[in-house]
PDB file of N, CA and C in Angstrom:
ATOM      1  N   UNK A   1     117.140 154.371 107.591  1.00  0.00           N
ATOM      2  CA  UNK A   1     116.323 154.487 106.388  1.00  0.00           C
ATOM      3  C   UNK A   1     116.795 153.516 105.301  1.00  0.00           C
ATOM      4  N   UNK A   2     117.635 153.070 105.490  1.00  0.00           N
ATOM      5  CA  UNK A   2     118.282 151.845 104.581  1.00  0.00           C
ATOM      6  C   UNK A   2     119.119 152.246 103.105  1.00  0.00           C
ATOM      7  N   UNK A   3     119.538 153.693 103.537  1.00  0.00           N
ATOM      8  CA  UNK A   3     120.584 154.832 102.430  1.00  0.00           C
ATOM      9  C   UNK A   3     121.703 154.665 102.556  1.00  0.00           C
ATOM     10  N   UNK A   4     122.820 154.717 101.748  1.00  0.00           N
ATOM     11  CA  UNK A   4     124.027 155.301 102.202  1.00  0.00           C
ATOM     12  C   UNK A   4     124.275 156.377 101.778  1.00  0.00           C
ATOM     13  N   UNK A   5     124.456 157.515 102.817  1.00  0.00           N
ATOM     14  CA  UNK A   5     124.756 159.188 102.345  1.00  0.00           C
ATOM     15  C   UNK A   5     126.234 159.099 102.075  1.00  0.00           C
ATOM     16  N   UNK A   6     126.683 159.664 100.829  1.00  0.00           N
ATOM     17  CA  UNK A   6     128.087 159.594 100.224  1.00  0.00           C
ATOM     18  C   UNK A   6     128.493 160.935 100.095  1.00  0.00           C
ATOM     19  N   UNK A   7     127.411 162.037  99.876  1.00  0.00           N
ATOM     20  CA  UNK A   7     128.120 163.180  99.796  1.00  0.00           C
ATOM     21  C   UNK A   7     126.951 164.320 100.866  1.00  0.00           C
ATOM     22  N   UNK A   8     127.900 165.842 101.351  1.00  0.00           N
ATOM     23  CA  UNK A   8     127.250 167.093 101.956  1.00  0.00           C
ATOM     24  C   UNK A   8     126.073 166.958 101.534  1.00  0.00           C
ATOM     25  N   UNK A   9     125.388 167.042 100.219  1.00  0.00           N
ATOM     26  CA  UNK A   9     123.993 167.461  99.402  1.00  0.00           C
ATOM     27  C   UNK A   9     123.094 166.308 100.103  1.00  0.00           C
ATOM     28  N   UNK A  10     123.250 165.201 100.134  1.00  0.00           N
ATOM     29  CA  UNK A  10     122.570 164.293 100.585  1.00  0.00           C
ATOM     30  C   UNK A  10     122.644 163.959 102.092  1.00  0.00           C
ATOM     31  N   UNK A  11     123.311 163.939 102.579  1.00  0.00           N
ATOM     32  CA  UNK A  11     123.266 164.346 104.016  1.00  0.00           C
ATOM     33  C   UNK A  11     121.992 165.171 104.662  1.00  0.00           C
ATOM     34  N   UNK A  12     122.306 166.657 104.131  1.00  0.00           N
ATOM     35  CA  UNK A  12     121.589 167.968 104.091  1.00  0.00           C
ATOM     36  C   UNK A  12     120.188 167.580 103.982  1.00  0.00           C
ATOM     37  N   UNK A  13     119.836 167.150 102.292  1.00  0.00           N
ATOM     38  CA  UNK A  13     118.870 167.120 101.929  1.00  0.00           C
ATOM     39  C   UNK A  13     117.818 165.529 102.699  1.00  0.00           C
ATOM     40  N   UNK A  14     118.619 164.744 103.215  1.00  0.00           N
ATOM     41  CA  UNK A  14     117.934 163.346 104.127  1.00  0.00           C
ATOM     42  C   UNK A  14     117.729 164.048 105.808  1.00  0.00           C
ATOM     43  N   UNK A  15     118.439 165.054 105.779  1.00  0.00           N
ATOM     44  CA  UNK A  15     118.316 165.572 107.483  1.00  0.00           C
ATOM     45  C   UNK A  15     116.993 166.371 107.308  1.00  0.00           C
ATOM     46  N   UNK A  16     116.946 167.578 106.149  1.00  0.00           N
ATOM     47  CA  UNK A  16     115.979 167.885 105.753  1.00  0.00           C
ATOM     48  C   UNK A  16     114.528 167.480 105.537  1.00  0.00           C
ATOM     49  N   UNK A  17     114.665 166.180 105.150  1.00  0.00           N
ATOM     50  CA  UNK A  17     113.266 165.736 104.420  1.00  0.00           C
ATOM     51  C   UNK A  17     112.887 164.983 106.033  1.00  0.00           C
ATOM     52  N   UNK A  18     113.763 164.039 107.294  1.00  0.00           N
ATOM     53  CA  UNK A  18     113.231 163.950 107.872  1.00  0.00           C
ATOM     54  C   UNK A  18     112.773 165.225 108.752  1.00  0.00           C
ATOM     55  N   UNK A  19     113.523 165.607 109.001  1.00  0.00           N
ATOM     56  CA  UNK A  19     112.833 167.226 109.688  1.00  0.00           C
ATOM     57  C   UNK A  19     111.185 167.439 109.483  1.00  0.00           C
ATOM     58  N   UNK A  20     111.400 167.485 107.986  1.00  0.00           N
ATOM     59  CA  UNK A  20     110.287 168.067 107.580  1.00  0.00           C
ATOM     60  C   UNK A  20     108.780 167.073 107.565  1.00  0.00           C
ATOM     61  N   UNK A  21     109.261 165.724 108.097  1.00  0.00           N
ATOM     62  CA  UNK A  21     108.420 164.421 107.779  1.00  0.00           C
ATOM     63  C   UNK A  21     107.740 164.207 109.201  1.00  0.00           C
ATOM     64  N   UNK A  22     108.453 165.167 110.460  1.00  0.00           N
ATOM     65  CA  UNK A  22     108.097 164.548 111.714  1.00  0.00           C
ATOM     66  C   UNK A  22     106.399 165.060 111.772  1.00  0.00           C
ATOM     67  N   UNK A  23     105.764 164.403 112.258  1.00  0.00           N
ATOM     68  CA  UNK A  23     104.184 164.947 112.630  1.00  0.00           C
ATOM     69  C   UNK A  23     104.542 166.544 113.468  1.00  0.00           C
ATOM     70  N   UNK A  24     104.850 166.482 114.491  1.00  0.00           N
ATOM     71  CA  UNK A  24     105.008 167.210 115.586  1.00  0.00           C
ATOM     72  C   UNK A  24     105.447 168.860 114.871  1.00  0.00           C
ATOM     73  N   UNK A  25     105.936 168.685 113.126  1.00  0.00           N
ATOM     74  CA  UNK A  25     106.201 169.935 112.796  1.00  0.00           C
ATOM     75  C   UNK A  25     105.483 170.445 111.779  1.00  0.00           C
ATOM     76  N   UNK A  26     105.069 169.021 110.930  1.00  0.00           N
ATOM     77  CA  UNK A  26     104.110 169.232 109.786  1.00  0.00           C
ATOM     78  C   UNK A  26     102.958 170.145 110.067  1.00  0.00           C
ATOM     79  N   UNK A  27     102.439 169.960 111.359  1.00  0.00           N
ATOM     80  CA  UNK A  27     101.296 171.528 111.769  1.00  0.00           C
ATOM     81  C   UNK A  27     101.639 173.064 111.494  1.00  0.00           C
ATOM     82  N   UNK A  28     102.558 173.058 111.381  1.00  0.00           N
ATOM     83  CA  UNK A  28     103.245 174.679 111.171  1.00  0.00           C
ATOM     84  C   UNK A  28     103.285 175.069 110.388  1.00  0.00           C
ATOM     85  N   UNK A  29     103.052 174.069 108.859  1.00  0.00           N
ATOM     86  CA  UNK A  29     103.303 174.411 107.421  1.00  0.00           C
ATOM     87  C   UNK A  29     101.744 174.499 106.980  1.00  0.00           C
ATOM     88  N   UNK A  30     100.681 173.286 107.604  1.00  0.00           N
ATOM     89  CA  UNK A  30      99.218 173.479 106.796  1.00  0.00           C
ATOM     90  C   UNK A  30      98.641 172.781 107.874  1.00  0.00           C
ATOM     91  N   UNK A  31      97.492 173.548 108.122  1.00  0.00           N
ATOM     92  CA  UNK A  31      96.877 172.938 109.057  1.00  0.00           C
ATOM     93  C   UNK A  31      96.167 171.554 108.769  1.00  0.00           C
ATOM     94  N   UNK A  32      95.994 171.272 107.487  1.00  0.00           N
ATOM     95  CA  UNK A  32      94.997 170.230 107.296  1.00  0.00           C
ATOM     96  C   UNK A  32      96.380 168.788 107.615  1.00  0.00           C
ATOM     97  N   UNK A  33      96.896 169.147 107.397  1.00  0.00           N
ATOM     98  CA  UNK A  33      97.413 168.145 107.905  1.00  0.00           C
ATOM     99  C   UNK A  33      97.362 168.112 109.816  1.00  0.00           C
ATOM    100  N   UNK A  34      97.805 168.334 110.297  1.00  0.00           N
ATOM    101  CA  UNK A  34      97.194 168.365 111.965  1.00  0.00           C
ATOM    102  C   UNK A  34      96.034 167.664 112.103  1.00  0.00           C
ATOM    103  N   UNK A  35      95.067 168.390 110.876  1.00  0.00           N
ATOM    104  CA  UNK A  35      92.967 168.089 111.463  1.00  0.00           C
ATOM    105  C   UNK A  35      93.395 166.205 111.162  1.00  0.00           C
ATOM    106  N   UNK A  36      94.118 166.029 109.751  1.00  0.00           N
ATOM    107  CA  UNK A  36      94.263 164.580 109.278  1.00  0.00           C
ATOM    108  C   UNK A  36      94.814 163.779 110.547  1.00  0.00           C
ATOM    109  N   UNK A  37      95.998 164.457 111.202  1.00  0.00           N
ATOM    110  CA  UNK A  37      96.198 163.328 112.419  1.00  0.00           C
ATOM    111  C   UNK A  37      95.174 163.207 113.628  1.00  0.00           C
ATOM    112  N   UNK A  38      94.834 164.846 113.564  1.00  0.00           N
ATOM    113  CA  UNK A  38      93.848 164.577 114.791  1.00  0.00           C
ATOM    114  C   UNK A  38      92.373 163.290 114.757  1.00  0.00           C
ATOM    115  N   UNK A  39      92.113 163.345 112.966  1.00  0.00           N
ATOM    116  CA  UNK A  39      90.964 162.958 112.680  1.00  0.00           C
ATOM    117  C   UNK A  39      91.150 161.378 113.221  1.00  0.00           C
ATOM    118  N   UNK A  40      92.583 160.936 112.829  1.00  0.00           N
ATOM    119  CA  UNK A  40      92.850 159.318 112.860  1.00  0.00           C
ATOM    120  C   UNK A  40      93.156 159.416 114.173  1.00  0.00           C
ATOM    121  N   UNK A  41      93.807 160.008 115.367  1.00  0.00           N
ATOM    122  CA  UNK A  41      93.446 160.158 116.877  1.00  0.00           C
ATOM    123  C   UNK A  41      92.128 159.586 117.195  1.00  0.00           C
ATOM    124  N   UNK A  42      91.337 160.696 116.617  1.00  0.00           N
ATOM    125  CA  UNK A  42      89.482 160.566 117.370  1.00  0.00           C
ATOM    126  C   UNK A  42      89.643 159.293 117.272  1.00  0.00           C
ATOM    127  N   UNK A  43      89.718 158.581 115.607  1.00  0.00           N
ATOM    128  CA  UNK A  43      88.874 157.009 115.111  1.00  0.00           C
ATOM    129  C   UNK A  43      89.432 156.116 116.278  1.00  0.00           C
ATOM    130  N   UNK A  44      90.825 156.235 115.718  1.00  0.00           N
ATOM    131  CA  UNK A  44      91.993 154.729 116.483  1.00  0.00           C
ATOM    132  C   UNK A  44      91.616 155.043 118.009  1.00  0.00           C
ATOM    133  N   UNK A  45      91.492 156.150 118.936  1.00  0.00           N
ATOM    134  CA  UNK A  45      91.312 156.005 119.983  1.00  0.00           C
ATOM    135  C   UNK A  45      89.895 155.975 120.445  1.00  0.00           C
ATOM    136  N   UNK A  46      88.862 156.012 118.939  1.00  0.00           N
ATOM    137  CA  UNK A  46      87.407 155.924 119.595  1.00  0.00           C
ATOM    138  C   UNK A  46      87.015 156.550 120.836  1.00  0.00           C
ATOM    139  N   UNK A  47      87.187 158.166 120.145  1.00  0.00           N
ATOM    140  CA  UNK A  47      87.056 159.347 121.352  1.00  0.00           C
ATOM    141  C   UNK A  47      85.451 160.020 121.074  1.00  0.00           C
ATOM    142  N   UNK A  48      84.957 160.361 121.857  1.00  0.00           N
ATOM    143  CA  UNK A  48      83.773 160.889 122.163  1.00  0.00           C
ATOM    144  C   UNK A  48      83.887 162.586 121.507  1.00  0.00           C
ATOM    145  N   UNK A  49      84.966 163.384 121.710  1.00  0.00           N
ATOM    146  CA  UNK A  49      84.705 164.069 121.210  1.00  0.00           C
ATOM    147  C   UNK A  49      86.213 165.352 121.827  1.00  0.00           C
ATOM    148  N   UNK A  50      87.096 166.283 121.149  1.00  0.00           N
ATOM    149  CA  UNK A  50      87.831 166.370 120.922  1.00  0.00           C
ATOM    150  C   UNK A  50      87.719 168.440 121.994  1.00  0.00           C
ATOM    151  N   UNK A  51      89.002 168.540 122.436  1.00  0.00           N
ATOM    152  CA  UNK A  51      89.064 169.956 123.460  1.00  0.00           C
ATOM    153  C   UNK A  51      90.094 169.950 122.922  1.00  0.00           C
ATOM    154  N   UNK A  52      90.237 171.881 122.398  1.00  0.00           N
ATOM    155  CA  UNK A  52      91.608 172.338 122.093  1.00  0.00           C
ATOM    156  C   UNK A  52      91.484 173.689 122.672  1.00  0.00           C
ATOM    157  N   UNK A  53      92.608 173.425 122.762  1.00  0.00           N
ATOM    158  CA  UNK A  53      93.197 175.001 123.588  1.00  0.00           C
ATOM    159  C   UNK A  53      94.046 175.818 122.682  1.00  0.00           C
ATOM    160  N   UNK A  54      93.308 176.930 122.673  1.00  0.00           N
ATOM    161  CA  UNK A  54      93.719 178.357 121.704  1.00  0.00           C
ATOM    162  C   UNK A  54      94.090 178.943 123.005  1.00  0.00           C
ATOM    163  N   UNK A  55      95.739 178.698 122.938  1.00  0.00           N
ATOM    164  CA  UNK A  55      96.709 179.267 123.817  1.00  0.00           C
ATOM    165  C   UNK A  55      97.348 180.690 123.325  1.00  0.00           C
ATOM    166  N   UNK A  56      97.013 181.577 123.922  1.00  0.00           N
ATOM    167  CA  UNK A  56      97.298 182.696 123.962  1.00  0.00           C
ATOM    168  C   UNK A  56      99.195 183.162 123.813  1.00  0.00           C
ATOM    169  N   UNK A  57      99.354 182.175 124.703  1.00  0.00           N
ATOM    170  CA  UNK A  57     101.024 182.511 124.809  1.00  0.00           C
ATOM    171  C   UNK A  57     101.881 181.599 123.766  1.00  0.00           C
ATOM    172  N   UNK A  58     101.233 180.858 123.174  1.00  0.00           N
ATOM    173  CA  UNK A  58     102.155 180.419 122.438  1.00  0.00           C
ATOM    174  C   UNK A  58     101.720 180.143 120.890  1.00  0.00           C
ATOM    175  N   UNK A  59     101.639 181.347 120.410  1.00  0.00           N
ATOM    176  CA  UNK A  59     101.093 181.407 118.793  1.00  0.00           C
ATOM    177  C   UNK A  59     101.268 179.760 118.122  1.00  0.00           C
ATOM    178  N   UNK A  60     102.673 179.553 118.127  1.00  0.00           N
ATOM    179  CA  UNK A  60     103.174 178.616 117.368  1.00  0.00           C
ATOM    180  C   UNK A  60     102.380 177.199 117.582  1.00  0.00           C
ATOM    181  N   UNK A  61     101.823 176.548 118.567  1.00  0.00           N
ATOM    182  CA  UNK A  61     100.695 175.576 119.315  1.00  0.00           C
ATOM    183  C   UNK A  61      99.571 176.155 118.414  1.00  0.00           C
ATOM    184  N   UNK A  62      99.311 177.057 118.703  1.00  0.00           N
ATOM    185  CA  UNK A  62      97.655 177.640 118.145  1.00  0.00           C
ATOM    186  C   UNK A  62      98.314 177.710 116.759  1.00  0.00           C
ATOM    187  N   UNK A  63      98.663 177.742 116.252  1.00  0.00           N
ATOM    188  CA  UNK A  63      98.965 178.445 114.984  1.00  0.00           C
ATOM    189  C   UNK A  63      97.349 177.095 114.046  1.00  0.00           C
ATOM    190  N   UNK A  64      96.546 177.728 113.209  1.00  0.00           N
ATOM    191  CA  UNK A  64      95.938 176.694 112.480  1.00  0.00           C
ATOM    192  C   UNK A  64      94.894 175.947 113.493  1.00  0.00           C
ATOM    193  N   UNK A  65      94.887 176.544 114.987  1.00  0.00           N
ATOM    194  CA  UNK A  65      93.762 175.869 115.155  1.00  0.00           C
ATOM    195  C   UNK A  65      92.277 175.963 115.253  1.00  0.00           C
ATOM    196  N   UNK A  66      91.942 177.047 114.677  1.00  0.00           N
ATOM    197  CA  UNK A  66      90.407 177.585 114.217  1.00  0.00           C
ATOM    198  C   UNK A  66      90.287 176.704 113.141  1.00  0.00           C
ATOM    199  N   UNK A  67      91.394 176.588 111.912  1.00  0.00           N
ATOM    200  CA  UNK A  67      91.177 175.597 110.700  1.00  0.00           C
ATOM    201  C   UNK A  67      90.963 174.065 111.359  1.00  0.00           C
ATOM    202  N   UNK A  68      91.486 173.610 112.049  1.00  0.00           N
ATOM    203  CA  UNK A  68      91.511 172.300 112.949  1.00  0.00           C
ATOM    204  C   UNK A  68      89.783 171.878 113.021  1.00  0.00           C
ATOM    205  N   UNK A  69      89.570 173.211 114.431  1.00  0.00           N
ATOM    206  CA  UNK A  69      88.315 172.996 115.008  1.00  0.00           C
ATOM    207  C   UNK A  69      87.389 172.899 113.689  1.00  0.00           C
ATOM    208  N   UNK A  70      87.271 173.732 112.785  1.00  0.00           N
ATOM    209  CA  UNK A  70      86.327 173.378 111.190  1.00  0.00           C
ATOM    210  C   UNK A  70      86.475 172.189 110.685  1.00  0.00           C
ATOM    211  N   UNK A  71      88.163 171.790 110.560  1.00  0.00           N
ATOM    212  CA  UNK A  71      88.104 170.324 109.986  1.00  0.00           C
ATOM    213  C   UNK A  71      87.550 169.126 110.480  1.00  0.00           C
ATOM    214  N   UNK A  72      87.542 169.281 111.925  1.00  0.00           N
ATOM    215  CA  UNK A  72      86.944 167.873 112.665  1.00  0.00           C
ATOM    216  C   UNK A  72      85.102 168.014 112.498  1.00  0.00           C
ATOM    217  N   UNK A  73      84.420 169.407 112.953  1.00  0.00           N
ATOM    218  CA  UNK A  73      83.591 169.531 112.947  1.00  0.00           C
ATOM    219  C   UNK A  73      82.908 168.891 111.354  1.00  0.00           C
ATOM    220  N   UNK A  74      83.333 169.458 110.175  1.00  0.00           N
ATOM    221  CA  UNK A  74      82.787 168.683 109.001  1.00  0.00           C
ATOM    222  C   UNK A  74      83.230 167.480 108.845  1.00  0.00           C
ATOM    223  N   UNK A  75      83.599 166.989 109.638  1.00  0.00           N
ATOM    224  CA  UNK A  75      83.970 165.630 109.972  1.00  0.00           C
ATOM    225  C   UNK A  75      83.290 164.821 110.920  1.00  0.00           C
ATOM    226  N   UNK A  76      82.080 165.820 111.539  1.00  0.00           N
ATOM    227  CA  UNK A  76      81.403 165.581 112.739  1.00  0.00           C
ATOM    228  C   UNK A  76      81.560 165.270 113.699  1.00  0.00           C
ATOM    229  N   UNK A  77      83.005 165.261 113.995  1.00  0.00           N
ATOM    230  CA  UNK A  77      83.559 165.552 115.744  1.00  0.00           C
ATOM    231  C   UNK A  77      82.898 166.742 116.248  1.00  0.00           C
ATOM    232  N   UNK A  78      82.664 165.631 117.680  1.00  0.00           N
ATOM    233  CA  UNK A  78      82.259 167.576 118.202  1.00  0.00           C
ATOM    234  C   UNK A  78      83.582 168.062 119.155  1.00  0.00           C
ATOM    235  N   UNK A  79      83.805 169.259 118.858  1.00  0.00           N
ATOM    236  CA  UNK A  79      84.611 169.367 119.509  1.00  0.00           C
ATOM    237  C   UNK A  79      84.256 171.147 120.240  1.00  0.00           C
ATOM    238  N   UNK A  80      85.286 171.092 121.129  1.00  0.00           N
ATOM    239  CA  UNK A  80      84.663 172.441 122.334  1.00  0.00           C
ATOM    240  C   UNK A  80      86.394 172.976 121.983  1.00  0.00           C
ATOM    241  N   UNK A  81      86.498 174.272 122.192  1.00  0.00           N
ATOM    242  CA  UNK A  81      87.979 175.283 122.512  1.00  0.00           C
ATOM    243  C   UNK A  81      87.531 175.796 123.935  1.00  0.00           C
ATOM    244  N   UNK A  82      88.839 176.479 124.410  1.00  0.00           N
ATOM    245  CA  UNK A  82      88.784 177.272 125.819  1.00  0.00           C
ATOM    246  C   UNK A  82      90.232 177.697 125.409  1.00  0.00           C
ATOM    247  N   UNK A  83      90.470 179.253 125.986  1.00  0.00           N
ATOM    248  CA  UNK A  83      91.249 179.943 125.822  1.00  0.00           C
ATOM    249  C   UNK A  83      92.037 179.559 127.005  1.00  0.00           C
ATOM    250  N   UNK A  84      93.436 180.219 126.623  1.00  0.00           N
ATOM    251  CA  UNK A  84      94.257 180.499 128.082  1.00  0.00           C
ATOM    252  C   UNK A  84      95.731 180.800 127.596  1.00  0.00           C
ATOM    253  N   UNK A  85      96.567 180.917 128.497  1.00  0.00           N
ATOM    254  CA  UNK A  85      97.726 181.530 128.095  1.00  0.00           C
ATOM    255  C   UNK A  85      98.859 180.754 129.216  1.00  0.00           C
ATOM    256  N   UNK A  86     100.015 179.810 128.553  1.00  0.00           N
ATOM    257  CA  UNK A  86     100.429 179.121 129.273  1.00  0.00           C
ATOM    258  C   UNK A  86     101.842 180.052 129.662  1.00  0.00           C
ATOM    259  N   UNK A  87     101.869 181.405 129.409  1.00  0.00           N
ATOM    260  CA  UNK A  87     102.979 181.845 129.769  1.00  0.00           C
ATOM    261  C   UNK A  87     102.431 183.081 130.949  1.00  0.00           C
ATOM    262  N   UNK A  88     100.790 183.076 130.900  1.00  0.00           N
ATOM    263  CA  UNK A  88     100.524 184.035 131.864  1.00  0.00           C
ATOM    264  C   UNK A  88      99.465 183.156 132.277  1.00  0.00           C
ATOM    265  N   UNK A  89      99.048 182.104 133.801  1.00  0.00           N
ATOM    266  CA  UNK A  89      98.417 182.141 134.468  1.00  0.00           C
ATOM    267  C   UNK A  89      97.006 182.999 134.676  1.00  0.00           C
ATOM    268  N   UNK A  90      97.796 184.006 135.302  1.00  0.00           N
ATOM    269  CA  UNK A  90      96.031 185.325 135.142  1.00  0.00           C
ATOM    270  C   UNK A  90      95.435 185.488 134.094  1.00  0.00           C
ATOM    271  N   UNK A  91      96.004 184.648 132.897  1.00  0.00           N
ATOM    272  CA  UNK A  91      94.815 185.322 131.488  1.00  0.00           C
ATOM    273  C   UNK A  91      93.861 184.116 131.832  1.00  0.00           C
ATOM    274  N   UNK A  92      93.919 182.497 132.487  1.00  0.00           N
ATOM    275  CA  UNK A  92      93.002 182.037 132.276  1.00  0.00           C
ATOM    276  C   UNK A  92      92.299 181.695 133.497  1.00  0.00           C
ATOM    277  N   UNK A  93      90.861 181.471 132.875  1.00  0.00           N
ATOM    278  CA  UNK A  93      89.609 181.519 133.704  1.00  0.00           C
ATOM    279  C   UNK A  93      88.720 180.492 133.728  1.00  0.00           C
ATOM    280  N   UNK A  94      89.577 179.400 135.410  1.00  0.00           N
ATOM    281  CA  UNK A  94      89.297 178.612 135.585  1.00  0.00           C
ATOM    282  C   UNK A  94      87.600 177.810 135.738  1.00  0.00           C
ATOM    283  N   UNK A  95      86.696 179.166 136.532  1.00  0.00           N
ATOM    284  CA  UNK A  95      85.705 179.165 136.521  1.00  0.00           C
ATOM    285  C   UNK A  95      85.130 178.423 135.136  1.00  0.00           C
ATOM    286  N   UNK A  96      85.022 179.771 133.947  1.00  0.00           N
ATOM    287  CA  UNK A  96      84.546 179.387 133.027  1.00  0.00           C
ATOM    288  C   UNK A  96      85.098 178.558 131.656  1.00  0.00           C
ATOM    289  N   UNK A  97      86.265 177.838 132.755  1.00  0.00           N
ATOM    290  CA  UNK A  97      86.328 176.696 131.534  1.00  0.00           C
ATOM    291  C   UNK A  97      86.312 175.328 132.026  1.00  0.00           C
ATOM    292  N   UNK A  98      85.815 175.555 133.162  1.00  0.00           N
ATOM    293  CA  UNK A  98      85.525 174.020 133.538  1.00  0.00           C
ATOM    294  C   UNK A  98      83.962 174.129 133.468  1.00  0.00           C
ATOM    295  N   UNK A  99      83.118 175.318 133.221  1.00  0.00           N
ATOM    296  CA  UNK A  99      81.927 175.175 133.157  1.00  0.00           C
ATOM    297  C   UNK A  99      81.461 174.503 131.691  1.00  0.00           C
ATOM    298  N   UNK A 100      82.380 175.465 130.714  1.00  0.00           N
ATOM    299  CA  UNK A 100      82.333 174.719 129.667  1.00  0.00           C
ATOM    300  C   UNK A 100      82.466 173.724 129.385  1.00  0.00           C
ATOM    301  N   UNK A 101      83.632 172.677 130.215  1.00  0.00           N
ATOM    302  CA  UNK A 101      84.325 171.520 129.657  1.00  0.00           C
ATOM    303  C   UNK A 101      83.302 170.684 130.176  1.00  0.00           C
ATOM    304  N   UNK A 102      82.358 170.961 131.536  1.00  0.00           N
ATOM    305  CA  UNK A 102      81.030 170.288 132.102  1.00  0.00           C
ATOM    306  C   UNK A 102      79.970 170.110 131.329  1.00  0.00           C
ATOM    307  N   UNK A 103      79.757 171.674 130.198  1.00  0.00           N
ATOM    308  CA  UNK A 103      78.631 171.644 129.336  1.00  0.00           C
ATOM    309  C   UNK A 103      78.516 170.849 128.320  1.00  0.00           C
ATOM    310  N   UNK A 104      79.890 170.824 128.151  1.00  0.00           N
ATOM    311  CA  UNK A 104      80.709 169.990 126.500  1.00  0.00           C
ATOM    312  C   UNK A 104      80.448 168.535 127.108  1.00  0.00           C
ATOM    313  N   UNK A 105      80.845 167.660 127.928  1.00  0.00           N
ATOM    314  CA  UNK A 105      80.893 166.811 128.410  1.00  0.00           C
ATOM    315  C   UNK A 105      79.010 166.175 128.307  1.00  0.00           C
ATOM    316  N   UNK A 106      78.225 167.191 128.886  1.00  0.00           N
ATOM    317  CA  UNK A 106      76.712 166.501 128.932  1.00  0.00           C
ATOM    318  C   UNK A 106      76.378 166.420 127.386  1.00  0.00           C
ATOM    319  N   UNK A 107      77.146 167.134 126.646  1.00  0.00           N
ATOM    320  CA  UNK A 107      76.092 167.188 125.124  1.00  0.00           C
ATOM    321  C   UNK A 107      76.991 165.890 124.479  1.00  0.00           C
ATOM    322  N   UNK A 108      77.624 165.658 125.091  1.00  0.00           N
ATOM    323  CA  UNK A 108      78.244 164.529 124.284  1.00  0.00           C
ATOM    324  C   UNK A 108      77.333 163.105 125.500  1.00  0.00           C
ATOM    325  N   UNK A 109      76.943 163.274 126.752  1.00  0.00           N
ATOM    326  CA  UNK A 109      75.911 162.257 127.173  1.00  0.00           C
ATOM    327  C   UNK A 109      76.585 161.728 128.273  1.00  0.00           C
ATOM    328  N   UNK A 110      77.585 162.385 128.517  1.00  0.00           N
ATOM    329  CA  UNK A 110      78.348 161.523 129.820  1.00  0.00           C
ATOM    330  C   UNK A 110      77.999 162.433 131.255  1.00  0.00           C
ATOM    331  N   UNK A 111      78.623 161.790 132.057  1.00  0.00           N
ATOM    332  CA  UNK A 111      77.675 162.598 133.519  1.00  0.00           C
ATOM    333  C   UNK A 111      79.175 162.745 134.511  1.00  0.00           C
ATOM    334  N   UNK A 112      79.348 163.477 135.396  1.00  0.00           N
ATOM    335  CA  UNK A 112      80.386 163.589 136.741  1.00  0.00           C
ATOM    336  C   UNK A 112      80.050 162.476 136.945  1.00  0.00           C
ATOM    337  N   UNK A 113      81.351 162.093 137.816  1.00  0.00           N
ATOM    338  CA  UNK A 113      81.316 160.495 137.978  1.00  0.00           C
ATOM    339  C   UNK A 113      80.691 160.897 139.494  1.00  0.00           C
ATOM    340  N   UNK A 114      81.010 161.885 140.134  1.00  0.00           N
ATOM    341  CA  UNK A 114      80.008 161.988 141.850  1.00  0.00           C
ATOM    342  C   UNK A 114      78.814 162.317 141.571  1.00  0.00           C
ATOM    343  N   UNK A 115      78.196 162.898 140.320  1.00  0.00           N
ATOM    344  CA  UNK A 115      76.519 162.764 140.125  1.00  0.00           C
ATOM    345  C   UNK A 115      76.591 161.563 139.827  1.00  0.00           C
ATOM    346  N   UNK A 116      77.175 160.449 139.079  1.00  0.00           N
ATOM    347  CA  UNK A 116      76.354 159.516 138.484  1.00  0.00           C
ATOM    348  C   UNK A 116      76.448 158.465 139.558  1.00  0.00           C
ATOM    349  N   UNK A 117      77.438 158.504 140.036  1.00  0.00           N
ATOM    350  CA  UNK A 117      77.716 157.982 142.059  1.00  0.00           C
ATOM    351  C   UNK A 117      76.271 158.085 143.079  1.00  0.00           C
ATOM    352  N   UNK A 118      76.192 159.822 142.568  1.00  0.00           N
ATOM    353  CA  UNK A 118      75.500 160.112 143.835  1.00  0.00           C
ATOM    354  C   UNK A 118      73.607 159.634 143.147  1.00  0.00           C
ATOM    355  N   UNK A 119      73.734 159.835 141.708  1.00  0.00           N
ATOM    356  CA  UNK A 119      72.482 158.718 141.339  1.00  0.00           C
ATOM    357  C   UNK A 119      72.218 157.384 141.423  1.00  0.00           C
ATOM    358  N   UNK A 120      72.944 156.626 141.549  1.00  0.00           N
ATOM    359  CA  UNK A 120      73.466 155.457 141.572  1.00  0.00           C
ATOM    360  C   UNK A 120      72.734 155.036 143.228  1.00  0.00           C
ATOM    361  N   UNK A 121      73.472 155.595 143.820  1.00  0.00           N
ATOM    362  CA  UNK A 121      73.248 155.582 145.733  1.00  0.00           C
ATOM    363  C   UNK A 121      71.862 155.833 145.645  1.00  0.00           C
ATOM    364  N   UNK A 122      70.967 156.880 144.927  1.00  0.00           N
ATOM    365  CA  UNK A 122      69.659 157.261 145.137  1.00  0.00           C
ATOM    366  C   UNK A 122      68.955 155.944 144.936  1.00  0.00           C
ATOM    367  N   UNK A 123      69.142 155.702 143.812  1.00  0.00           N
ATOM    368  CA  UNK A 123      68.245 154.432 143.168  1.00  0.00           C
ATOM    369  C   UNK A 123      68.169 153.037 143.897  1.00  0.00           C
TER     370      UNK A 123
END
């Protein structure tokens, strides 16, 4: 950081402030910050449209992400959730979240790559 720490207080308080500066933790304190990185994600990676998982088993991941899914949306991302629980297997339901992630996928205009294959071959 280009400091010299001379005393305990400053040490403390520079270990502190980076702690508190990393992205990866800033979600835990306010969500709008998260929606802000996610938002510059979508742009810089020029994404179609954004899937989060409201994980059951691990509050601390989910923590803020209903506020998330609102922030992108008035932001006009579209974005889709699907539940599940990464510490219990049997809570999630593979069926109906790949049906979703299929449904989410057409409203945004894109197709299975073996339908658009198997249209492709028709034509």
């Amino acid at each position: 950081m280009g400091i010299k720490i001379k005393t305990r207080d400053e040490a403390l308080r520079t270990t502190a402030d980076w702690n508190l500066s990393r992205p990866q933790w800033q979600h835990f304190y306010d969500p709008r910050i998260k929606t802000r990185m996610m938002l510059r994600i979508y742009n810089e990676w020029k994404l179609n449209g954004v899937i989060l998982h409201l994980n059951r088993g691990c509050e601390g991941l989910t923590v803020g992400s209903s506020e998330n899914r609102l922030g992108l949306i008035k932001a006009g991302v579209p974005v889709m959730t699907y539940e599940g629980n990464m510490a219990d297997e049997k809570e999630f339901d593979e069926r109906r979240t790949v049906s979703r992630i299929e449904s989410f996928m057409e409203t945004l205009g894109l197709e299975q790559i073996e339908a658009a294959r198997a249209a492709q071959a028709a034509s």
